[in-house]
C-alpha atoms as a PDB file:
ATOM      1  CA  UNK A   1     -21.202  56.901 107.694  1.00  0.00           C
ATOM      2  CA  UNK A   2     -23.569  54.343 109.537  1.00  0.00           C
ATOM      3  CA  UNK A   3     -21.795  51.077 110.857  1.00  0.00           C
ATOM      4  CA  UNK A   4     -24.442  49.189 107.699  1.00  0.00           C
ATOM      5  CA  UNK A   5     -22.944  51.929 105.187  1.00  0.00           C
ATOM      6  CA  UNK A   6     -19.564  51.425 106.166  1.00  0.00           C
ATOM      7  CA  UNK A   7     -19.974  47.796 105.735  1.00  0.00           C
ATOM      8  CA  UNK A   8     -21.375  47.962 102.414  1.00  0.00           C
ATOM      9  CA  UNK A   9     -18.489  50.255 101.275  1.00  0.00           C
ATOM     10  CA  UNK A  10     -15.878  47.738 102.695  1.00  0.00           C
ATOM     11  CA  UNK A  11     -17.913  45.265 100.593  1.00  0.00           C
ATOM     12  CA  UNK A  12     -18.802  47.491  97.477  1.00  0.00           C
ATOM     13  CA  UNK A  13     -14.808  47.933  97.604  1.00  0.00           C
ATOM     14  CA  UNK A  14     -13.593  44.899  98.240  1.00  0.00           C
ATOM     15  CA  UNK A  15     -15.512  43.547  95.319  1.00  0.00           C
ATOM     16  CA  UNK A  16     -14.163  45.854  92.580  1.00  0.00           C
ATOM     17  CA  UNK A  17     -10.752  44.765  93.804  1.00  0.00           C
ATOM     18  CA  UNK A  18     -11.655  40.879  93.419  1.00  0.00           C
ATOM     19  CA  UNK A  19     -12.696  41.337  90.286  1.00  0.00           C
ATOM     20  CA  UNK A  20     -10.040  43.652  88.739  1.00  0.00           C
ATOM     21  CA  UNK A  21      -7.233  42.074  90.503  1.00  0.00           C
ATOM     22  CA  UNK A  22      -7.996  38.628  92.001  1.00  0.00           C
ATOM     23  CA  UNK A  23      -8.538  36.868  95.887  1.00  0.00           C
ATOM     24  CA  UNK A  24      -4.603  36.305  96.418  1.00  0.00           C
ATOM     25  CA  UNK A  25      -3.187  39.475  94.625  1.00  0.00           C
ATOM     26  CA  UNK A  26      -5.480  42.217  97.203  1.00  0.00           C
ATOM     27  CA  UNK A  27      -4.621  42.437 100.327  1.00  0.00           C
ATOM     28  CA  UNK A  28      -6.443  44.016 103.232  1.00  0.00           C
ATOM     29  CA  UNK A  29      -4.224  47.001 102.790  1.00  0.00           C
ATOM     30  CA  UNK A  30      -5.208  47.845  99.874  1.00  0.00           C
ATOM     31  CA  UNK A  31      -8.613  47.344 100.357  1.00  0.00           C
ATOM     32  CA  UNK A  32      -8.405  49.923 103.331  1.00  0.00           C
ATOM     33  CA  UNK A  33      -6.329  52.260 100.876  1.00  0.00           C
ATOM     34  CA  UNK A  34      -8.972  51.976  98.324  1.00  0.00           C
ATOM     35  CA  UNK A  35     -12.066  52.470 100.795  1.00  0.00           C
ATOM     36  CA  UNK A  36     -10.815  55.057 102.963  1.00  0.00           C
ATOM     37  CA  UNK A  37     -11.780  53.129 106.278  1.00  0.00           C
ATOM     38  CA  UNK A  38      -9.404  52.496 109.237  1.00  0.00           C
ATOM     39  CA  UNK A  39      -7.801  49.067 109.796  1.00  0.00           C
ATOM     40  CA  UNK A  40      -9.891  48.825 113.067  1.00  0.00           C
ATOM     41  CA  UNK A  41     -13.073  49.341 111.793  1.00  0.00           C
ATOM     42  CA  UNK A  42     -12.470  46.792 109.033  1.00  0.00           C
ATOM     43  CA  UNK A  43     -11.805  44.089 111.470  1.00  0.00           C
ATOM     44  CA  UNK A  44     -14.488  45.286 113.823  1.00  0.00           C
ATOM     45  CA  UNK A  45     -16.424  44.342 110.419  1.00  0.00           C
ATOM     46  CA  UNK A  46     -14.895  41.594 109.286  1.00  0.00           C
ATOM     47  CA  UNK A  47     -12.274  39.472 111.917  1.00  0.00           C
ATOM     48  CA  UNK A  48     -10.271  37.921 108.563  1.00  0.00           C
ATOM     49  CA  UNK A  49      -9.874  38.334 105.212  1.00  0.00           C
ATOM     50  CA  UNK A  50     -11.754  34.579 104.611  1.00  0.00           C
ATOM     51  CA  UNK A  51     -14.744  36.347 106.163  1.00  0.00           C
ATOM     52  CA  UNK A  52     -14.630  39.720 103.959  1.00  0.00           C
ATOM     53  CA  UNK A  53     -14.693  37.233 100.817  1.00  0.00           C
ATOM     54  CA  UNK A  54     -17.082  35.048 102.155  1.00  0.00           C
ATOM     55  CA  UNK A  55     -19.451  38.397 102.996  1.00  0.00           C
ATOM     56  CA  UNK A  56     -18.772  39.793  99.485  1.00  0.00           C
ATOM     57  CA  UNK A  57     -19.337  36.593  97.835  1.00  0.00           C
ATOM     58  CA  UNK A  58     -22.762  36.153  99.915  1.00  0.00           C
ATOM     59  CA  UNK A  59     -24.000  39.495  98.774  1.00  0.00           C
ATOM     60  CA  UNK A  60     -22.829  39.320  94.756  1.00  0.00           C
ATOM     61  CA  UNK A  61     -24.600  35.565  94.659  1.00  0.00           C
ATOM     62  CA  UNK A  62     -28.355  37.354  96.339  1.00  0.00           C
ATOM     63  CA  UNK A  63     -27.431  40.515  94.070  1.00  0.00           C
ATOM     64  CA  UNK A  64     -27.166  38.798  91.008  1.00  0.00           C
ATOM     65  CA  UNK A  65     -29.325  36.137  91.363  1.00  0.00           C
ATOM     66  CA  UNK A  66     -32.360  38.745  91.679  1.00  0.00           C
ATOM     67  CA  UNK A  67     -30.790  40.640  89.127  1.00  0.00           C
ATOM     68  CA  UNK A  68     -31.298  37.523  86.980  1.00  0.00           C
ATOM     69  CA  UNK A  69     -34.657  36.609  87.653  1.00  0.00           C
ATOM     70  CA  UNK A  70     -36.338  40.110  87.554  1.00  0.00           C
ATOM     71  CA  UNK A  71     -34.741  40.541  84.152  1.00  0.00           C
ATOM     72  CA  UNK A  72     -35.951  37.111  82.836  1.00  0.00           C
ATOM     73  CA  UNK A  73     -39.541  38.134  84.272  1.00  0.00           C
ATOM     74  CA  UNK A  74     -39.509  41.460  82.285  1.00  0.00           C
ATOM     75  CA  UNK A  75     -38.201  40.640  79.289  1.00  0.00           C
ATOM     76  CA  UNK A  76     -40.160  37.372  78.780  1.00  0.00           C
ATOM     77  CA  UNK A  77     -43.604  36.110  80.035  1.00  0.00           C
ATOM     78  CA  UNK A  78     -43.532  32.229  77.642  1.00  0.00           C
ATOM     79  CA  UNK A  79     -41.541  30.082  79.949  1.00  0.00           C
ATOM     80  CA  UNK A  80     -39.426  28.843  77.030  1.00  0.00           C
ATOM     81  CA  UNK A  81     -38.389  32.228  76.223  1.00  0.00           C
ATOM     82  CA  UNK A  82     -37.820  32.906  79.610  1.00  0.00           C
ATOM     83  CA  UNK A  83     -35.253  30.327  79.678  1.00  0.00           C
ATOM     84  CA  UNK A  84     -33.689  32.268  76.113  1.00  0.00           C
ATOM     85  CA  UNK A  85     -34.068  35.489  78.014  1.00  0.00           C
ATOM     86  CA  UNK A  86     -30.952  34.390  80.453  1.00  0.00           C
ATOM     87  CA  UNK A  87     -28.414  34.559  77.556  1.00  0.00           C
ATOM     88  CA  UNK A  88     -29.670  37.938  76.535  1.00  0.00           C
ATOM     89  CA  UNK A  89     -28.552  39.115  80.558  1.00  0.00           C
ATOM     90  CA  UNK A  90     -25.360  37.375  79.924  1.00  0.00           C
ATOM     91  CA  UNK A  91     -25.176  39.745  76.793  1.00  0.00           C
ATOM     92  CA  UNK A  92     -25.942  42.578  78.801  1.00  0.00           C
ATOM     93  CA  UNK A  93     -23.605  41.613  81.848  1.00  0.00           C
ATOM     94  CA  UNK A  94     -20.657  41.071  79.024  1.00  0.00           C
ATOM     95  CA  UNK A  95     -21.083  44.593  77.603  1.00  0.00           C
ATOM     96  CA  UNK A  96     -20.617  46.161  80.818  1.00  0.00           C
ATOM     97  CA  UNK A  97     -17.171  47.134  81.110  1.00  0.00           C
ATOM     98  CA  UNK A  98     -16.414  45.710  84.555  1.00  0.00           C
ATOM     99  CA  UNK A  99     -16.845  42.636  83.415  1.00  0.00           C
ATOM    100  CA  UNK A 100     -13.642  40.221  83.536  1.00  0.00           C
ATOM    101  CA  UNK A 101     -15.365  36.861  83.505  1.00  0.00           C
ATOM    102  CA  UNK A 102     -17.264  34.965  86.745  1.00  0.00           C
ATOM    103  CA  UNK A 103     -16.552  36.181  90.240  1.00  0.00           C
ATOM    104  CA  UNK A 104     -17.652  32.725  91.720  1.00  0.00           C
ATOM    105  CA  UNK A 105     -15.245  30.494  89.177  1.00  0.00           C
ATOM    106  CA  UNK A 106     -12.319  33.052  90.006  1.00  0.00           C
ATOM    107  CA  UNK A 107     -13.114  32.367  93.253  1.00  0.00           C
ATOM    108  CA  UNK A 108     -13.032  28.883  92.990  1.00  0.00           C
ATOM    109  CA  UNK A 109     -10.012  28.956  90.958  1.00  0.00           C
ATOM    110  CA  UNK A 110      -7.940  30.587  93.806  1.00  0.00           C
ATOM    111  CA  UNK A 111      -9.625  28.389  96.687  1.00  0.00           C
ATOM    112  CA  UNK A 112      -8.679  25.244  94.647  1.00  0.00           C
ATOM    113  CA  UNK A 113      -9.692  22.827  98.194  1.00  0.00           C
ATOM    114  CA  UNK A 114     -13.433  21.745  98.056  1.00  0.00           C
ATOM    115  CA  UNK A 115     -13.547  21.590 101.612  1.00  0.00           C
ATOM    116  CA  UNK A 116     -12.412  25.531 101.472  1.00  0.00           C
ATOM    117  CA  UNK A 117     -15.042  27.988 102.435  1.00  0.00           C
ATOM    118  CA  UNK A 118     -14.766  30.197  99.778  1.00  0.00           C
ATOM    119  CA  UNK A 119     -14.567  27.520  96.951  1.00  0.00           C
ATOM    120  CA  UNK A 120     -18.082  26.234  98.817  1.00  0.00           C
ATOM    121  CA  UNK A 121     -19.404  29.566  98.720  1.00  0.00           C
ATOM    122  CA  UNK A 122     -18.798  29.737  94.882  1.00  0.00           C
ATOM    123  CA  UNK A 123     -20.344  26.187  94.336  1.00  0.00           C
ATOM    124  CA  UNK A 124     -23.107  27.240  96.221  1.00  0.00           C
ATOM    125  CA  UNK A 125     -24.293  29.965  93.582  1.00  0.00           C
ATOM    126  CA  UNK A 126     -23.713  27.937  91.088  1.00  0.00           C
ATOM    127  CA  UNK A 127     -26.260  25.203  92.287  1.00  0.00           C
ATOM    128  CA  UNK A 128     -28.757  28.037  92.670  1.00  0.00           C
ATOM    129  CA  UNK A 129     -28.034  29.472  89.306  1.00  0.00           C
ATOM    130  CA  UNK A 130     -28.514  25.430  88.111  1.00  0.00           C
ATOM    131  CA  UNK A 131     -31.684  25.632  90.520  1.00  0.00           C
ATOM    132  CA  UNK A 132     -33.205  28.480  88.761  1.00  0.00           C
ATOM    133  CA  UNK A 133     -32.333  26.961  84.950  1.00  0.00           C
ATOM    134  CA  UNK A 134     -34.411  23.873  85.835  1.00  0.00           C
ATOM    135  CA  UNK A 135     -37.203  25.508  87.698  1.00  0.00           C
ATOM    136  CA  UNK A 136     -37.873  27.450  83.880  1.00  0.00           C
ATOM    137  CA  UNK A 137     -37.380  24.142  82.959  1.00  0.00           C
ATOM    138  CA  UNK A 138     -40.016  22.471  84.598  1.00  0.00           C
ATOM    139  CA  UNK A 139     -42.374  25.774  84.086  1.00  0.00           C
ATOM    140  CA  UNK A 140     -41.732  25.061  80.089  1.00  0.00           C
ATOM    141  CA  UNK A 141     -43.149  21.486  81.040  1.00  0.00           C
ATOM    142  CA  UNK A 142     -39.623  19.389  79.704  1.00  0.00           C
ATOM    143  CA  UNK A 143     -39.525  15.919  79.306  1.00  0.00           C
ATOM    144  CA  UNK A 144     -36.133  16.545  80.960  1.00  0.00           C
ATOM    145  CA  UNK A 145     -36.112  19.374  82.856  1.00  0.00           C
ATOM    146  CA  UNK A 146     -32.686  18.769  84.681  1.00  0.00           C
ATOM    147  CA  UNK A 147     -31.211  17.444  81.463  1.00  0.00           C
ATOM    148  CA  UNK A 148     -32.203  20.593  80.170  1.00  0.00           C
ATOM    149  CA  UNK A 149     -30.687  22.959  82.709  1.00  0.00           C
ATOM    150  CA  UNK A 150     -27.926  21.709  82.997  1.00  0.00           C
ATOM    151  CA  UNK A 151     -27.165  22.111  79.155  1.00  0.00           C
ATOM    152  CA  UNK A 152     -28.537  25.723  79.945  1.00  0.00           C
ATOM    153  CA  UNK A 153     -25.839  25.968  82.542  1.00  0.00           C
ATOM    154  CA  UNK A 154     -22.880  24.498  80.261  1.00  0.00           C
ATOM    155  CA  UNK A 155     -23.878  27.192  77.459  1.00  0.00           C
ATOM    156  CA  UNK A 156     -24.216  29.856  80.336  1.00  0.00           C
ATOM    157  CA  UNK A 157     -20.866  28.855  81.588  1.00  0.00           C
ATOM    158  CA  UNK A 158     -19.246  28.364  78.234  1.00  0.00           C
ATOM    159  CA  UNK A 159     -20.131  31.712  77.149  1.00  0.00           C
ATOM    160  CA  UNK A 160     -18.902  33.686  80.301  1.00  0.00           C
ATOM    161  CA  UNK A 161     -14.976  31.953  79.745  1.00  0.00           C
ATOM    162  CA  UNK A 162     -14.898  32.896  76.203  1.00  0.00           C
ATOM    163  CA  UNK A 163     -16.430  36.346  76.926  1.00  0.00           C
ATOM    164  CA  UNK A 164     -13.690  37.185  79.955  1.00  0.00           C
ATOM    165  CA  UNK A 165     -11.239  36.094  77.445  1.00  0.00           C
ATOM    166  CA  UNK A 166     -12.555  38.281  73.982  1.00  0.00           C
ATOM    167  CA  UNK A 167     -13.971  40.630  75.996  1.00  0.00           C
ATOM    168  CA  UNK A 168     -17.125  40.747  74.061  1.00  0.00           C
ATOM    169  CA  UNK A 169     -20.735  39.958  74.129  1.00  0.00           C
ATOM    170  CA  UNK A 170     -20.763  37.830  70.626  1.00  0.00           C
ATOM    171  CA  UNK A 171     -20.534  34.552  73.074  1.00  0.00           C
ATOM    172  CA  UNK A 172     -23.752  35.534  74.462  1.00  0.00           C
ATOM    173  CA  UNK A 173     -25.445  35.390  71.440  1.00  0.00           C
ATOM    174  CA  UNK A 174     -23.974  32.279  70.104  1.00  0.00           C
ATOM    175  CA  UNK A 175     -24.775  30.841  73.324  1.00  0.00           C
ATOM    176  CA  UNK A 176     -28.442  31.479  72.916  1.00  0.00           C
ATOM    177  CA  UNK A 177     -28.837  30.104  69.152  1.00  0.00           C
ATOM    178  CA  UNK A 178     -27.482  27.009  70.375  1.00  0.00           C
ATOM    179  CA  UNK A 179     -29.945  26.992  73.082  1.00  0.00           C
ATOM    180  CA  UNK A 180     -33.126  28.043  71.028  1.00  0.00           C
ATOM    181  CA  UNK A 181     -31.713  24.615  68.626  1.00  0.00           C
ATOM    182  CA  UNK A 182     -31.725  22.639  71.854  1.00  0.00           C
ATOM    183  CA  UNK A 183     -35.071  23.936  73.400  1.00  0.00           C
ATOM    184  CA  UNK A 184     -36.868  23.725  69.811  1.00  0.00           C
ATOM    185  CA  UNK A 185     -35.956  19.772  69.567  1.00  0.00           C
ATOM    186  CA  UNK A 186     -35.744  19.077  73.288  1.00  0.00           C
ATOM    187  CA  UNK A 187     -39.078  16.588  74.638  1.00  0.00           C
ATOM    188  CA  UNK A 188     -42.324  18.052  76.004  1.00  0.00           C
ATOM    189  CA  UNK A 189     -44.522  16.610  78.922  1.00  0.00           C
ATOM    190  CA  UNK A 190     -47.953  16.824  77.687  1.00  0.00           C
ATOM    191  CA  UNK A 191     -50.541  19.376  79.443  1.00  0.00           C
ATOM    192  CA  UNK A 192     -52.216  18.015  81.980  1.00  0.00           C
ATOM    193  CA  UNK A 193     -56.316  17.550  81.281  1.00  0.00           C
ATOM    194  CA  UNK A 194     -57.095  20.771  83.648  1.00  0.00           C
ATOM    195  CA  UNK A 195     -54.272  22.725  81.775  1.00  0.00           C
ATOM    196  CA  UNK A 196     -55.517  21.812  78.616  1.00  0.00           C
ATOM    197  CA  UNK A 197     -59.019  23.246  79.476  1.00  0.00           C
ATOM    198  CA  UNK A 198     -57.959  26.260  80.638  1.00  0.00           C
ATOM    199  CA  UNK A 199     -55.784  26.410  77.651  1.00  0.00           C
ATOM    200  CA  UNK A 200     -59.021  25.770  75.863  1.00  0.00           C
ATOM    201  CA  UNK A 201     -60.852  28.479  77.849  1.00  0.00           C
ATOM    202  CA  UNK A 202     -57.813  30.950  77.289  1.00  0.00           C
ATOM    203  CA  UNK A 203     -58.348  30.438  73.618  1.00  0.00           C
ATOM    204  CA  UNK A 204     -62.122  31.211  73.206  1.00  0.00           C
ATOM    205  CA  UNK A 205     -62.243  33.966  75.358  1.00  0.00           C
END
């Protein structure tokens, strides 16, 4: 293999490991059990454990972030729905069998400093998951759009500890009726008067 492809093995492996069996409980020799690659070349990779994490963690929060938004974009073009649409990946994410809750909070969990690299790394994707909630939030012109994502982000986060713990997708579901209540009473800015005219033009044509 290609010093990239080896490096995305180490990673592809080390990641299945986190999430089946935790941060603390793998150890770098099991990772090179599991992967097949020589202690060397892992550390010409990766100089510490801290920095394999760190690397994995890096490429789950880009990997599921785009994940996230290219779903939301097909499967819903009305910003509110849009902001709906993110339960129904939950839903999808839940069914998969791999699934044993949040990488980034099981992170956190076992990097309990806030000062910790890792437990910064996991509060990183979490503001850019919080990030993405409000920017639908603003595109669905909110009163509140903050307000609003982070209720998103509670139900989101809600749903993904009852799901690792049930090991189904119901919470997903429930998750998005409560949002659809909260959107459906939740404040509206008012178009402004260039929106409303080409909200007028969209109509007549």
């Amino acid at each position: 293999m290609r010093r990239s492809e080896i490096r995305d093995h180490l990673l592809d492996t080390a990641l299945r490991l986190f999430n089946e069996r935790g941060y603390h409980a793998t150890g770098i020799d099991l990772i090179i059990a599991e992967s097949g690659v020589a202690k060397t070349t892992l550390y010409r990779h990766f100089e510490t454990k801290e920095d394999l994490i760190l690397a994995a963690l890096e490429r789950r929060d880009e990997e599921d972030r785009v994940a996230l938004r290219t779903f939301v974009e097909q499967h819903a073009s009305d910003p509110v729905e849009r902001l709906l649409a993110t339960f129904d990946f939950l839903e999808a994410s839940f069914n998969d069998k791999q699934y044993r809750g949040c990488i980034f909070v099981s992170a956190a969990g076992e990097h309990k400093d806030p000062a910790n690299p890792v437990f910064r790394a996991a509060e990183m994707h979490k503001r850019l998951v919080l990030a993405y909630f409000e920017e639908l939030a603003h595109a669905a012109r909110f009163a509140e759009p903050k307000q609003i994502a982070a209720e998103i982000n509670l139900l989101h986060e809600g749903a993904m500890a009852v799901a690792q713990i049930t090991r189904s997708a119901e919470p997903a579901r429930q998750a998005k009726s409560l949002a659809s209540q909260l959107l459906t009473t939740a404040g509206r800015s008012p178009l402004e008067p260039a929106a409303r005219r080409a909200d007028a033009s969209a109509l007549q044509a």
